[in-house]
Protein backbone atom coordinates (compact mmCIF):
# COMPACT_ATOMS: atom_id res chain seq x y z
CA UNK A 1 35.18 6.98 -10.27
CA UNK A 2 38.58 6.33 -12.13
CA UNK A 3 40.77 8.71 -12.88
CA UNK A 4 44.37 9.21 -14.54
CA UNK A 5 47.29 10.29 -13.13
CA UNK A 6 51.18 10.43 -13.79
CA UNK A 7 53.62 8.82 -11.42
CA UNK A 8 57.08 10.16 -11.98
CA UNK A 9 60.08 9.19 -10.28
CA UNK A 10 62.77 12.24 -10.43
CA UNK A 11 65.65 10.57 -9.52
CA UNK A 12 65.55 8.63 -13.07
CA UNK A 13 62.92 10.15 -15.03
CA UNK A 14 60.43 7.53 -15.40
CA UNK A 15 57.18 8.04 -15.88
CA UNK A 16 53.94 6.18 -16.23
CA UNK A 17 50.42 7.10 -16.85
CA UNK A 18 47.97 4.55 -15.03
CA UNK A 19 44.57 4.40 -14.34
CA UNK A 20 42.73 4.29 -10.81
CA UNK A 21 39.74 4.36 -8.55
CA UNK A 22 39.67 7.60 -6.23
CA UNK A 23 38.75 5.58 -3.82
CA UNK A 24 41.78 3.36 -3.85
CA UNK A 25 44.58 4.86 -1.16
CA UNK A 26 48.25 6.40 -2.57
CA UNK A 27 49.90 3.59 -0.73
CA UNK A 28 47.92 0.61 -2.06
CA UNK A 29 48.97 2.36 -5.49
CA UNK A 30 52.64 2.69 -4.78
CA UNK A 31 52.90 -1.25 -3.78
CA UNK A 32 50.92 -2.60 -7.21
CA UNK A 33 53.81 0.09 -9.06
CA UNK A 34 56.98 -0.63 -6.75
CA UNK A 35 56.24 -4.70 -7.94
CA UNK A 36 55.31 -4.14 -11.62
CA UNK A 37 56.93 -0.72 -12.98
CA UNK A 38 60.55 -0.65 -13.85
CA UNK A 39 62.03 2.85 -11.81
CA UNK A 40 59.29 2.83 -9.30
CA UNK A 41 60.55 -0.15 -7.66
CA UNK A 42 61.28 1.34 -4.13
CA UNK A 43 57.70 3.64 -4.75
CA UNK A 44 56.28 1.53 -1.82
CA UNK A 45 59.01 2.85 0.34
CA UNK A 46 57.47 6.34 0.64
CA UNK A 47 55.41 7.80 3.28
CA UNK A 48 54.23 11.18 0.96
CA UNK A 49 54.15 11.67 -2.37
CA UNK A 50 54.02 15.24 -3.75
CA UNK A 51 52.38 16.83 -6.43
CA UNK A 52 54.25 18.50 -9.34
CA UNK A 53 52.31 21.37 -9.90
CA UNK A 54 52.49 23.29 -6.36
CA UNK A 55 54.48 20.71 -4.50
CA UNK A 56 51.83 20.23 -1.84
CA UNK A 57 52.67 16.95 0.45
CA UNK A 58 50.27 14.14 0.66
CA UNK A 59 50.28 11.41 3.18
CA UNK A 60 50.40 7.59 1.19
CA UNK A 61 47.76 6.59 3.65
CA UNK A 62 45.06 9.25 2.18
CA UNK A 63 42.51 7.67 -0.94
CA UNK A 64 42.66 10.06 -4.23
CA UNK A 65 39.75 11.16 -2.93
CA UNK A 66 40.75 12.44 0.24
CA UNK A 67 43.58 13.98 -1.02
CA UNK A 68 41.88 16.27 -3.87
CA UNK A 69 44.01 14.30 -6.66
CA UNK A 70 41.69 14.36 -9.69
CA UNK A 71 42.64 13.01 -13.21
CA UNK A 72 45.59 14.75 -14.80
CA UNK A 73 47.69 14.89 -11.61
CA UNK A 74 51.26 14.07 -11.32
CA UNK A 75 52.67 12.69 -8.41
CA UNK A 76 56.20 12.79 -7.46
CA UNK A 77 57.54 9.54 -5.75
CA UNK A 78 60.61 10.74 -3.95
């Protein structure tokens, strides 16, 4: 199933809304944005990602799925 998300990058305040499967894992995301989104370029760098609305901690290695992430999350890159 796809589903939309925001990945934000706090340190500069970028932003991007992207489409995904929820079967597709955090980290396999994170390398397609660190190589084609300007601000997210060190994104692939990250082990966790958290999520902005009750800062829970998600290992990169999870799928959407896994993790509970349904469309209108936002993921912080840090």
């Amino acid at each position: 199933m796809k589903i939309m998300i925001t990945i934000t990058n706090p340190a500069n305040s970028v932003g991007y809304d992207i489409q995904i499967d929820n079967k597709q894992t955090i980290k396999t995301t994170l390398k397609v944005c660190s190589e084609n989104l300007t601000g997210l370029e060190l994104a692939d760098t990250c082990k966790k990602v958290r999520l902005w609305d009750g800062g829970k901690q998600i290992s990169v290695d999870e799928t959407y799925e896994e993790a509970g992430i349904y469309s209108g999350a936002k993921l912080i890159v840090e």
